[in-house]
PDB file of N, CA and C in Angstrom:
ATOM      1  N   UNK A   1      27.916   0.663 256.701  1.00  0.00           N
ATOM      2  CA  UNK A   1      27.056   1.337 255.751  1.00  0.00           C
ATOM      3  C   UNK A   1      25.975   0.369 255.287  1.00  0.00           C
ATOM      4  N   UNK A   2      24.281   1.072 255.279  1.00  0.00           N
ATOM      5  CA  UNK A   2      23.901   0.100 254.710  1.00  0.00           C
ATOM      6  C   UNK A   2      23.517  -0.380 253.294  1.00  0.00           C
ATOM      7  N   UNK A   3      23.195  -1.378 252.764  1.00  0.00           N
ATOM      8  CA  UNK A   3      23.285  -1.473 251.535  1.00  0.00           C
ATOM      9  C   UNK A   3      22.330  -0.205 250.529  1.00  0.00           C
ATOM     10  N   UNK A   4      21.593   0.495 251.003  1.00  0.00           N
ATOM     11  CA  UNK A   4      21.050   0.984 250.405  1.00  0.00           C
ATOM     12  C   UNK A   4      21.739   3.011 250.377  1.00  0.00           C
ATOM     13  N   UNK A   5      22.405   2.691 251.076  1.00  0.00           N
ATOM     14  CA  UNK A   5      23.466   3.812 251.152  1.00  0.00           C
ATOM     15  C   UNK A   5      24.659   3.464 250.018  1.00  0.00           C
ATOM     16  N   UNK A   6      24.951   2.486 250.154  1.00  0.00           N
ATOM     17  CA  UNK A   6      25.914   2.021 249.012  1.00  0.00           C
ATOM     18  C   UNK A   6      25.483   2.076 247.579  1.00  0.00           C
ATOM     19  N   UNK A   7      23.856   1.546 247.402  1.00  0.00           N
ATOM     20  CA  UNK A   7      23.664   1.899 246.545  1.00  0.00           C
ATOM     21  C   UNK A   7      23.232   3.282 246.200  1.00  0.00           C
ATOM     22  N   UNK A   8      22.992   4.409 246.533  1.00  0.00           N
ATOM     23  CA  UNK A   8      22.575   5.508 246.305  1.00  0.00           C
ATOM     24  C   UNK A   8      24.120   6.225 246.380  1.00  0.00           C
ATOM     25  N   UNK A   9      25.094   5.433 247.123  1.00  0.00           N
ATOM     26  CA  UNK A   9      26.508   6.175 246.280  1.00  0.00           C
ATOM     27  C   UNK A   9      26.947   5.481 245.345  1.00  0.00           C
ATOM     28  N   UNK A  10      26.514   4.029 244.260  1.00  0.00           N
ATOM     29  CA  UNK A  10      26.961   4.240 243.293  1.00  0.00           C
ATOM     30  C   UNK A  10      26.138   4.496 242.183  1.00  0.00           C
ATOM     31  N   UNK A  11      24.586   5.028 242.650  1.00  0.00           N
ATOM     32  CA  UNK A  11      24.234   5.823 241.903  1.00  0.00           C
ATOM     33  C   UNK A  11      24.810   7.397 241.426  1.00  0.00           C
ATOM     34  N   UNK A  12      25.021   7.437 242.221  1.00  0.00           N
ATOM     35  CA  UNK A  12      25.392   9.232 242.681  1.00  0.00           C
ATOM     36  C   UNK A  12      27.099   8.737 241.742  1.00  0.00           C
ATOM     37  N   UNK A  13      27.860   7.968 241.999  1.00  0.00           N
ATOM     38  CA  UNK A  13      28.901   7.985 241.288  1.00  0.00           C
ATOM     39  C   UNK A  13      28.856   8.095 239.297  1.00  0.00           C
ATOM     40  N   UNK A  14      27.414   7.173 239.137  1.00  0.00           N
ATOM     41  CA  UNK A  14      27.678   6.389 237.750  1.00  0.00           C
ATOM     42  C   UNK A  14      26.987   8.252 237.408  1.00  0.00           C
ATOM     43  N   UNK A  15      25.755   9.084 238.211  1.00  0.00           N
ATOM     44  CA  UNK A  15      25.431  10.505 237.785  1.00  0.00           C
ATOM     45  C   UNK A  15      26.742  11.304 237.517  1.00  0.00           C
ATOM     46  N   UNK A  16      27.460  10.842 238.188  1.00  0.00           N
ATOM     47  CA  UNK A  16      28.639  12.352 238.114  1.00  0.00           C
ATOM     48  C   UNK A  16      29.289  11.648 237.152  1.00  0.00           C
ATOM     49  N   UNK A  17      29.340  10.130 237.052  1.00  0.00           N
ATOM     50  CA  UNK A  17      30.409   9.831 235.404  1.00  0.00           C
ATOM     51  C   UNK A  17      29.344  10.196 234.061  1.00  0.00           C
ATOM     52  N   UNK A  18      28.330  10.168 234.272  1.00  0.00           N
ATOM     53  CA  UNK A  18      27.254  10.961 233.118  1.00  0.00           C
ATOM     54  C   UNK A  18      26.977  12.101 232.953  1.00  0.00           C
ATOM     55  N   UNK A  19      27.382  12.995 234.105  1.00  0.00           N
ATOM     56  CA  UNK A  19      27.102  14.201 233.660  1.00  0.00           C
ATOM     57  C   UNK A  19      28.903  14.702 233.389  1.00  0.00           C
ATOM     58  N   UNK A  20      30.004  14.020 233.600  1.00  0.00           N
ATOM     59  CA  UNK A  20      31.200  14.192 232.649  1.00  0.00           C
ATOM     60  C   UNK A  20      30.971  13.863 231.522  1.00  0.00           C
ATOM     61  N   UNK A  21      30.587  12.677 231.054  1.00  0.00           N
ATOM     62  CA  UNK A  21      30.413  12.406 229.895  1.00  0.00           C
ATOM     63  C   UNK A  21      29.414  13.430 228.978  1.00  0.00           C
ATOM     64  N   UNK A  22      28.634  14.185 229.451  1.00  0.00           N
ATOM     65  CA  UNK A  22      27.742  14.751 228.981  1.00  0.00           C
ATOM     66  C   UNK A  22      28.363  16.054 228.766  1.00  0.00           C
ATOM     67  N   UNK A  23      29.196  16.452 229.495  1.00  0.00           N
ATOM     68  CA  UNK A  23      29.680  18.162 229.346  1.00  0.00           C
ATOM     69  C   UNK A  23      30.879  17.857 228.253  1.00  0.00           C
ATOM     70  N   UNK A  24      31.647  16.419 227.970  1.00  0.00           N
ATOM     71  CA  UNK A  24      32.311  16.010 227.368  1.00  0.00           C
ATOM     72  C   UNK A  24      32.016  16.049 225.803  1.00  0.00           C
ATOM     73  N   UNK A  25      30.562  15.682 225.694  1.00  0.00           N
ATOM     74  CA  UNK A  25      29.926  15.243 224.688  1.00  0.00           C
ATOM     75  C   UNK A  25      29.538  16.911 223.961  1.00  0.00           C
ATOM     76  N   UNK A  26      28.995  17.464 224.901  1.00  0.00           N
ATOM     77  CA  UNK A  26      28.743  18.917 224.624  1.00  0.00           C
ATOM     78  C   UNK A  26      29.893  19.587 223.942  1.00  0.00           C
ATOM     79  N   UNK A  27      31.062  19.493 224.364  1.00  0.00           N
ATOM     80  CA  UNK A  27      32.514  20.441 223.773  1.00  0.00           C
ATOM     81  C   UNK A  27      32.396  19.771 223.008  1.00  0.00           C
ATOM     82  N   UNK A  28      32.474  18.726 222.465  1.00  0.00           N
ATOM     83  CA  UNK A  28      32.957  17.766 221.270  1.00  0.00           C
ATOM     84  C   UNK A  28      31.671  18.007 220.276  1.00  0.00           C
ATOM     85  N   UNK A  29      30.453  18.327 220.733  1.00  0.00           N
ATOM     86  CA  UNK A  29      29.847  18.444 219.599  1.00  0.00           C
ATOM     87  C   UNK A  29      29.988  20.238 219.174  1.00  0.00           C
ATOM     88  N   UNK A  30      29.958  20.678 219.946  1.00  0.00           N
ATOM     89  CA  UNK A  30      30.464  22.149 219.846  1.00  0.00           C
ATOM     90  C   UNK A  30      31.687  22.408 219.113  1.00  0.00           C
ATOM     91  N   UNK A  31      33.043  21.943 219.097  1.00  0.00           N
ATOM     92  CA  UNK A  31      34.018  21.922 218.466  1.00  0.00           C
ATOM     93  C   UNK A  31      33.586  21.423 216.622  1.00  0.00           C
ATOM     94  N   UNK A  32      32.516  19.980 216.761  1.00  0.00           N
ATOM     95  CA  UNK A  32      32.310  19.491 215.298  1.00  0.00           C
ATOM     96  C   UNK A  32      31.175  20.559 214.366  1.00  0.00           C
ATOM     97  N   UNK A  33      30.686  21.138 215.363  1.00  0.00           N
ATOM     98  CA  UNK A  33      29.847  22.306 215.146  1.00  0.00           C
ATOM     99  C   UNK A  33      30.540  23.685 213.944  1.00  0.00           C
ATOM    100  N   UNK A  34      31.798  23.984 214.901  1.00  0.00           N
ATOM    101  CA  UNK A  34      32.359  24.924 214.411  1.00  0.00           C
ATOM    102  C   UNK A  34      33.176  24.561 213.115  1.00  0.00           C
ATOM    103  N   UNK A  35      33.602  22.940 213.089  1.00  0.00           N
ATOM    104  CA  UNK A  35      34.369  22.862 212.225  1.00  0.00           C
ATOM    105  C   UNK A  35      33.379  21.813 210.968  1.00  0.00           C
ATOM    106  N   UNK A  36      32.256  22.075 210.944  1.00  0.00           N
ATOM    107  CA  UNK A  36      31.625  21.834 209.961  1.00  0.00           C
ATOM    108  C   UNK A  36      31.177  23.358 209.230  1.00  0.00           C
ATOM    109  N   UNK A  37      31.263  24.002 210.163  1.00  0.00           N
ATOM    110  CA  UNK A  37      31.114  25.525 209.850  1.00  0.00           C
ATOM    111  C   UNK A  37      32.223  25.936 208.996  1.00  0.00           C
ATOM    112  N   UNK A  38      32.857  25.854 209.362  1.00  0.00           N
ATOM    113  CA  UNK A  38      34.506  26.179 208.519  1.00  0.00           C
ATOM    114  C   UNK A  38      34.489  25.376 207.207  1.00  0.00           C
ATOM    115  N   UNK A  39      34.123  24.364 207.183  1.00  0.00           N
ATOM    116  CA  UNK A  39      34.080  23.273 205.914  1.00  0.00           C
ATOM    117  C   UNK A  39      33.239  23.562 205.044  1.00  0.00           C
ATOM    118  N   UNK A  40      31.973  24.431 205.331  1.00  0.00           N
ATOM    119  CA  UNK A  40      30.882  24.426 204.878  1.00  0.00           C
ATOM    120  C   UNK A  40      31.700  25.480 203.895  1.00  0.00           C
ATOM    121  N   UNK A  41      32.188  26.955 204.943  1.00  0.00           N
ATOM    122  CA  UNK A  41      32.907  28.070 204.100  1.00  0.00           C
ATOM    123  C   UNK A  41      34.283  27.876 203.303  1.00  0.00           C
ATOM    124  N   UNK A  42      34.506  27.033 203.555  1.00  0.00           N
ATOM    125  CA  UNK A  42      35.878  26.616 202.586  1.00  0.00           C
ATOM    126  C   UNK A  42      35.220  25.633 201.168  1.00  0.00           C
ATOM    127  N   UNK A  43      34.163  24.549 201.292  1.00  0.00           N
ATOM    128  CA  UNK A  43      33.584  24.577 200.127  1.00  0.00           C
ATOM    129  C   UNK A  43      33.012  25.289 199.445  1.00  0.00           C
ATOM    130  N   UNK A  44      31.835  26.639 200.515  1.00  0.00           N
ATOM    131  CA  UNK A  44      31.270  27.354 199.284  1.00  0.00           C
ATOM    132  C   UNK A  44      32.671  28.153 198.470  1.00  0.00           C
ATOM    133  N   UNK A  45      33.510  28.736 199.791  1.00  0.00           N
ATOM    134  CA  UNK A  45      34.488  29.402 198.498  1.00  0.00           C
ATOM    135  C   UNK A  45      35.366  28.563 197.581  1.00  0.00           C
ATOM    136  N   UNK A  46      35.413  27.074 197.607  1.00  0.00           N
ATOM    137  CA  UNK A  46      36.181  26.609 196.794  1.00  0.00           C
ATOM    138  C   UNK A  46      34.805  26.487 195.254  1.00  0.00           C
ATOM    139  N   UNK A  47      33.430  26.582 195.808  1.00  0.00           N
ATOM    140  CA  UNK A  47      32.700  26.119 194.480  1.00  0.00           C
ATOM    141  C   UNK A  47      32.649  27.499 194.152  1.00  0.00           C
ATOM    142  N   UNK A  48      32.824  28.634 194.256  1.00  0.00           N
ATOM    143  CA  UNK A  48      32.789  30.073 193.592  1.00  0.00           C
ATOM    144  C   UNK A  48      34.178  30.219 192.657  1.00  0.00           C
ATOM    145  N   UNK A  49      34.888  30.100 193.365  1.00  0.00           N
ATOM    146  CA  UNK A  49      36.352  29.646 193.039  1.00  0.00           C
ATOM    147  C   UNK A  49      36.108  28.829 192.011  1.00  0.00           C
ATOM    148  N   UNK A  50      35.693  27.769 191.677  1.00  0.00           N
ATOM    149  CA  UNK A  50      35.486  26.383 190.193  1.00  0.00           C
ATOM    150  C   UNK A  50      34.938  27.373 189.565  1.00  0.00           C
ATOM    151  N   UNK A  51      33.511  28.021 189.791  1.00  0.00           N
ATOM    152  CA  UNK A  51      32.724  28.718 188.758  1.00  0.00           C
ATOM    153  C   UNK A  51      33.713  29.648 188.143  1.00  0.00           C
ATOM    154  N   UNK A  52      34.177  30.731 188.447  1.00  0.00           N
ATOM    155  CA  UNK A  52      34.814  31.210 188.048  1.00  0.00           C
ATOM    156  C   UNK A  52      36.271  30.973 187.099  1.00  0.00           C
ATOM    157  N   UNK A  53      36.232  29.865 187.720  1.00  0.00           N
ATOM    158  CA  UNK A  53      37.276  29.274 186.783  1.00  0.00           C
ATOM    159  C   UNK A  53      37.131  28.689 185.254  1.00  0.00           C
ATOM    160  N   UNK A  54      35.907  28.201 186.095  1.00  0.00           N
ATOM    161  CA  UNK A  54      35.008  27.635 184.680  1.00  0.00           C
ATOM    162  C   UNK A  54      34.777  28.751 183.650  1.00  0.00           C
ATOM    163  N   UNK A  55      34.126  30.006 184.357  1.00  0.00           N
ATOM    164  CA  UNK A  55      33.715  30.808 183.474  1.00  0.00           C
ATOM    165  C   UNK A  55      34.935  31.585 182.239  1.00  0.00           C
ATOM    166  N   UNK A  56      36.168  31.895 183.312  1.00  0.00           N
ATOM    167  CA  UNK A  56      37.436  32.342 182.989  1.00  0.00           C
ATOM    168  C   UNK A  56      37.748  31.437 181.299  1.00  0.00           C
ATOM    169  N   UNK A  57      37.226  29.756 181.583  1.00  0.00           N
ATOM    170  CA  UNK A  57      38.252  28.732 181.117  1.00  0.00           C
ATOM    171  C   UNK A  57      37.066  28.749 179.693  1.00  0.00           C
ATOM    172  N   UNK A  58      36.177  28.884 180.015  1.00  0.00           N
ATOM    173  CA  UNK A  58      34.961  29.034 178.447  1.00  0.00           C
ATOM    174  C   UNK A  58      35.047  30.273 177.690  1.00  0.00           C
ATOM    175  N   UNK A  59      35.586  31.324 178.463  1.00  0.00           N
ATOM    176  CA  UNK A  59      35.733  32.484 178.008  1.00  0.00           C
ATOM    177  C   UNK A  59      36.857  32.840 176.971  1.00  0.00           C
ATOM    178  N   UNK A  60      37.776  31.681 177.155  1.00  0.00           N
ATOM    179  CA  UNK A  60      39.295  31.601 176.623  1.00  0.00           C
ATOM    180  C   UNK A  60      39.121  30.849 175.441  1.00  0.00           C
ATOM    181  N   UNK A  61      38.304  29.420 175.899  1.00  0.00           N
ATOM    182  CA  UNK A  61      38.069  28.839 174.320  1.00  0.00           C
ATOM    183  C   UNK A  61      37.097  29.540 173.148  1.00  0.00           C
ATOM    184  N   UNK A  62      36.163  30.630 174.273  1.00  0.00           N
ATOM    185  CA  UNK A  62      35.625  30.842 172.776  1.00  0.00           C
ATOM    186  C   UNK A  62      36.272  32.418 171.966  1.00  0.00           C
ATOM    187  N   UNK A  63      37.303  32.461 173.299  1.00  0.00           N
ATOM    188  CA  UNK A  63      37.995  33.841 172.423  1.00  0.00           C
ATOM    189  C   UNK A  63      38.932  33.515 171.364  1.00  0.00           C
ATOM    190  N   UNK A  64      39.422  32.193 171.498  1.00  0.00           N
ATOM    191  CA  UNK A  64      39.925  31.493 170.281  1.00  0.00           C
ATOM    192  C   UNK A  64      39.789  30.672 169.339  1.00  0.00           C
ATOM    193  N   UNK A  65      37.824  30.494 169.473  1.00  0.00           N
ATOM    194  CA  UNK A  65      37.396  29.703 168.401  1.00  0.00           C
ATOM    195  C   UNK A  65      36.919  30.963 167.399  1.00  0.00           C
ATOM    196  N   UNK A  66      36.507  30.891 166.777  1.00  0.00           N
ATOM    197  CA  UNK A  66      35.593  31.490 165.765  1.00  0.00           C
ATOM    198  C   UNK A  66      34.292  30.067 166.010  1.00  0.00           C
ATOM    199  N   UNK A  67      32.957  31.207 166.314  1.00  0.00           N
ATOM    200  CA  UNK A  67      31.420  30.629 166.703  1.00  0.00           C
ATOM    201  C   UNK A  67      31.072  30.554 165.346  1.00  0.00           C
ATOM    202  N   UNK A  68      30.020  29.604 165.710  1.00  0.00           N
ATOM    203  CA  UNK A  68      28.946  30.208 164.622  1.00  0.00           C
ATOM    204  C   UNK A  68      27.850  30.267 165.280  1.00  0.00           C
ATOM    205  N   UNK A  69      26.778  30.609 164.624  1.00  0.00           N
ATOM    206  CA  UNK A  69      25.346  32.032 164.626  1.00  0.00           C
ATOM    207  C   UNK A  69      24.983  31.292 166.217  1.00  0.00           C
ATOM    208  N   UNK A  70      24.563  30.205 166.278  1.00  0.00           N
ATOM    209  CA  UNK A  70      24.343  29.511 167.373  1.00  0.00           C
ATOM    210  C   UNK A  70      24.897  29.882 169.157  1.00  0.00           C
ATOM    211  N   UNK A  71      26.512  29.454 168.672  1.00  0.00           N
ATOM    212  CA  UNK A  71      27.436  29.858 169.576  1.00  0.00           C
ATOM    213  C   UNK A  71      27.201  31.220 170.014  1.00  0.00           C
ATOM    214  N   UNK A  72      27.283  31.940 169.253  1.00  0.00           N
ATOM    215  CA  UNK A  72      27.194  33.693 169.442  1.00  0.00           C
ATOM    216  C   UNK A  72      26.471  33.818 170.445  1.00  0.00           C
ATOM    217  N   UNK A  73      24.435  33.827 169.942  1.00  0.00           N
ATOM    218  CA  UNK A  73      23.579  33.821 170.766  1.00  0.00           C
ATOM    219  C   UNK A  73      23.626  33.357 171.785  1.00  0.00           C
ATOM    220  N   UNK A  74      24.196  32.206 171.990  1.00  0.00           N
ATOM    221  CA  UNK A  74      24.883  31.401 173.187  1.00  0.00           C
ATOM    222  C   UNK A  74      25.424  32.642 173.899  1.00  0.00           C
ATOM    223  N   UNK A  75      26.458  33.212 173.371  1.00  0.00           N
ATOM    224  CA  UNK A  75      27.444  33.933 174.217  1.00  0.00           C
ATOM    225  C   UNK A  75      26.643  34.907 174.712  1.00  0.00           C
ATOM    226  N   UNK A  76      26.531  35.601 173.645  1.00  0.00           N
ATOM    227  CA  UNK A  76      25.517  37.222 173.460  1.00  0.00           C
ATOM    228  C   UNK A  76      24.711  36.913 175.051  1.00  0.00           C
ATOM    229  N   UNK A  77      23.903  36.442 174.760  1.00  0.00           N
ATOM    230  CA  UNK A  77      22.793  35.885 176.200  1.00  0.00           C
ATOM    231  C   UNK A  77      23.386  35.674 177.378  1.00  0.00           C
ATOM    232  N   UNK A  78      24.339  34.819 177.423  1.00  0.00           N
ATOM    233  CA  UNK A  78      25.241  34.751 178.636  1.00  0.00           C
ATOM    234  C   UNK A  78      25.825  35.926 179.551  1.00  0.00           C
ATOM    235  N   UNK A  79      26.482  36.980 178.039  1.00  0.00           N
ATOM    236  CA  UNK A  79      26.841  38.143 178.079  1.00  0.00           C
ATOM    237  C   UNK A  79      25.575  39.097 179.287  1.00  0.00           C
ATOM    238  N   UNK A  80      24.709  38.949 178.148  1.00  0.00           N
ATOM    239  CA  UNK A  80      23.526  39.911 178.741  1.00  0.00           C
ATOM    240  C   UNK A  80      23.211  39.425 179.554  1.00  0.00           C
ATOM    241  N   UNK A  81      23.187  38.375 180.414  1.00  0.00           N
ATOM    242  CA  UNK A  81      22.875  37.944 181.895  1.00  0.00           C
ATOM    243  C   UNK A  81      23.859  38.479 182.738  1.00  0.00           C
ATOM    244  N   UNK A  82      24.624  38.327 182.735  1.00  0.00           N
ATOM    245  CA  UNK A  82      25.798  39.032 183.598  1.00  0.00           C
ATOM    246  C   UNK A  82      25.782  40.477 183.556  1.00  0.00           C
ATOM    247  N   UNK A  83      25.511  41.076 182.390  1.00  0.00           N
ATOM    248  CA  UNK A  83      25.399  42.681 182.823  1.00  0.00           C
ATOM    249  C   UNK A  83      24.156  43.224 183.493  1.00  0.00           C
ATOM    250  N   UNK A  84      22.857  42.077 183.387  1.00  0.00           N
ATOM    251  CA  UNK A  84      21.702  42.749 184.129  1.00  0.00           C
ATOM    252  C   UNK A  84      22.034  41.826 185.556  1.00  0.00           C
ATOM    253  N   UNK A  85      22.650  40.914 185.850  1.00  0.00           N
ATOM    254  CA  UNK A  85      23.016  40.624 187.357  1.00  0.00           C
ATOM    255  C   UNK A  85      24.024  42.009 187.941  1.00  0.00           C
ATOM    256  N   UNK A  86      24.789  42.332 187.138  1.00  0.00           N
ATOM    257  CA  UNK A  86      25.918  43.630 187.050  1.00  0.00           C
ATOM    258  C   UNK A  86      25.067  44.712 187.644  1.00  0.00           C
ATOM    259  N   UNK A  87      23.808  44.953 186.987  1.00  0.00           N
ATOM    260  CA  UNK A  87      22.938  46.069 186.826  1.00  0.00           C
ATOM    261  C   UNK A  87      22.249  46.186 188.123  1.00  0.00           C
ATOM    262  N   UNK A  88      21.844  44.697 188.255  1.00  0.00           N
ATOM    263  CA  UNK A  88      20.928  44.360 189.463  1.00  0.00           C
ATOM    264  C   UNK A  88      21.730  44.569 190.922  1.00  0.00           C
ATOM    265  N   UNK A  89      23.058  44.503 191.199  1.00  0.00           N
ATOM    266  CA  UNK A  89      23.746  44.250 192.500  1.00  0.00           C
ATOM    267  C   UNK A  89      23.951  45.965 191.994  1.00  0.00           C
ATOM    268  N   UNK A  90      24.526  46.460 191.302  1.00  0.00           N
ATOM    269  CA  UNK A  90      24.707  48.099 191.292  1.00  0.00           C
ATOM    270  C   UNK A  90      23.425  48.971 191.825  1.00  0.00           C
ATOM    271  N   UNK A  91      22.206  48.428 190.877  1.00  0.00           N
ATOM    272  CA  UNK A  91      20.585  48.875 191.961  1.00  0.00           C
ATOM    273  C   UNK A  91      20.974  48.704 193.629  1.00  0.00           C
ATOM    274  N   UNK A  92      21.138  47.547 193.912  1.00  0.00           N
ATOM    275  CA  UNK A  92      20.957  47.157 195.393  1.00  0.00           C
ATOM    276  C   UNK A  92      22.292  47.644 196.138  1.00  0.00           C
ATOM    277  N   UNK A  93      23.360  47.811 195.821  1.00  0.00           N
ATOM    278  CA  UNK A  93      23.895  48.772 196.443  1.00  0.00           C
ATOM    279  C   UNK A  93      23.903  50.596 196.472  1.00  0.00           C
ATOM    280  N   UNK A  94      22.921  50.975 195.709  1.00  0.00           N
ATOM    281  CA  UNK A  94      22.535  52.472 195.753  1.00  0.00           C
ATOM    282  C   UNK A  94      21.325  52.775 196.688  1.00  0.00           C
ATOM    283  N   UNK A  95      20.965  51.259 196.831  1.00  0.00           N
ATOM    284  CA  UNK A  95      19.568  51.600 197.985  1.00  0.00           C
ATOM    285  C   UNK A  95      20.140  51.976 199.339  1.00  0.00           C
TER     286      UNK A  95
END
Protein backbone atom coordinates (compact mmCIF):
# COMPACT_ATOMS: atom_id res chain seq x y z
CA UNK A 1 0.00 0.00 0.00
CA UNK A 2 1.17 3.27 -0.71
CA UNK A 3 1.76 5.80 1.77
CA UNK A 4 -0.68 8.00 0.56
CA UNK A 5 -3.38 5.33 0.57
CA UNK A 6 -2.57 4.82 4.16
CA UNK A 7 -2.98 8.09 4.72
CA UNK A 8 -6.37 8.73 3.16
CA UNK A 9 -7.40 5.52 5.31
CA UNK A 10 -6.51 7.13 8.39
CA UNK A 11 -8.16 9.97 7.34
CA UNK A 12 -11.27 8.22 6.42
CA UNK A 13 -10.86 6.37 9.91
CA UNK A 14 -10.30 9.60 12.32
CA UNK A 15 -13.97 10.95 9.72
CA UNK A 16 -15.94 8.00 10.82
CA UNK A 17 -14.55 8.44 14.65
CA UNK A 18 -15.99 12.20 14.15
CA UNK A 19 -18.88 11.66 12.68
CA UNK A 20 -19.59 8.98 15.86
CA UNK A 21 -18.65 11.42 18.00
CA UNK A 22 -20.89 13.85 16.40
CA UNK A 23 -24.20 11.73 16.24
CA UNK A 24 -23.02 11.02 19.93
CA UNK A 25 -22.87 14.59 20.75
CA UNK A 26 -26.25 15.19 18.99
CA UNK A 27 -28.33 12.52 21.40
CA UNK A 28 -26.60 13.92 24.34
CA UNK A 29 -27.44 17.32 23.55
CA UNK A 30 -30.94 16.30 22.61
CA UNK A 31 -31.49 14.29 25.81
CA UNK A 32 -29.98 17.78 27.91
CA UNK A 33 -32.45 19.55 25.72
CA UNK A 34 -35.40 17.70 26.96
CA UNK A 35 -34.31 17.59 30.41
CA UNK A 36 -33.75 21.23 30.79
CA UNK A 37 -37.23 21.32 29.46
CA UNK A 38 -38.59 19.33 32.26
CA UNK A 39 -36.58 21.51 34.84
CA UNK A 40 -37.67 24.56 33.38
CA UNK A 41 -41.56 23.02 34.06
CA UNK A 42 -40.94 21.68 37.38
CA UNK A 43 -39.52 25.18 38.48
CA UNK A 44 -42.17 27.24 36.91
CA UNK A 45 -44.68 24.92 38.78
CA UNK A 46 -42.71 24.86 41.90
CA UNK A 47 -42.60 29.06 41.72
CA UNK A 48 -46.63 29.11 41.25
CA UNK A 49 -46.75 26.62 43.89
CA UNK A 50 -44.43 29.34 46.50
CA UNK A 51 -46.80 32.15 45.23
CA UNK A 52 -49.58 30.64 46.25
CA UNK A 53 -48.38 29.61 49.23
CA UNK A 54 -47.24 32.84 49.96
CA UNK A 55 -50.48 34.26 49.15
CA UNK A 56 -52.45 31.41 51.24
CA UNK A 57 -49.68 32.23 54.21
CA UNK A 58 -50.44 36.41 54.18
CA UNK A 59 -53.92 35.69 53.92
CA UNK A 60 -53.86 33.75 57.33
CA UNK A 61 -51.82 36.38 59.16
CA UNK A 62 -53.94 39.04 58.27
CA UNK A 63 -57.13 37.04 59.03
CA UNK A 64 -55.74 37.00 62.48
CA UNK A 65 -54.36 40.32 62.93
CA UNK A 66 -56.67 43.14 63.30
CA UNK A 67 -55.16 46.01 60.39
CA UNK A 68 -55.14 49.27 60.61
CA UNK A 69 -56.51 51.96 57.93
CA UNK A 70 -53.19 51.40 56.05
CA UNK A 71 -53.16 47.59 56.12
CA UNK A 72 -56.81 47.46 54.92
CA UNK A 73 -56.17 49.56 51.76
CA UNK A 74 -53.27 47.34 51.44
CA UNK A 75 -55.62 44.42 51.42
CA UNK A 76 -58.77 46.06 49.86
CA UNK A 77 -56.40 46.77 46.60
CA UNK A 78 -54.83 43.49 46.57
CA UNK A 79 -58.38 42.18 46.91
CA UNK A 80 -59.52 44.26 43.92
CA UNK A 81 -56.64 43.12 41.77
CA UNK A 82 -57.44 39.67 41.90
CA UNK A 83 -61.10 40.06 41.14
CA UNK A 84 -60.40 42.24 37.96
CA UNK A 85 -57.54 39.51 36.96
CA UNK A 86 -60.77 37.05 38.00
CA UNK A 87 -62.85 39.32 35.67
CA UNK A 88 -60.23 39.55 33.02
CA UNK A 89 -59.49 35.51 32.45
CA UNK A 90 -63.60 35.05 32.76
CA UNK A 91 -63.72 37.88 29.59
CA UNK A 92 -61.09 35.73 27.76
CA UNK A 93 -62.60 32.59 28.22
CA UNK A 94 -66.18 33.70 26.82
CA UNK A 95 -64.38 34.85 23.66
Amino acid sequence: MSQLDQQLKRMNEKLQQLLKQYHSLQKENERLKQEFQQMTSRYNEASVESQKWQQQTEILKLSKEEMNETEKKVFEKRLNQYVKEIDRCIALLNE
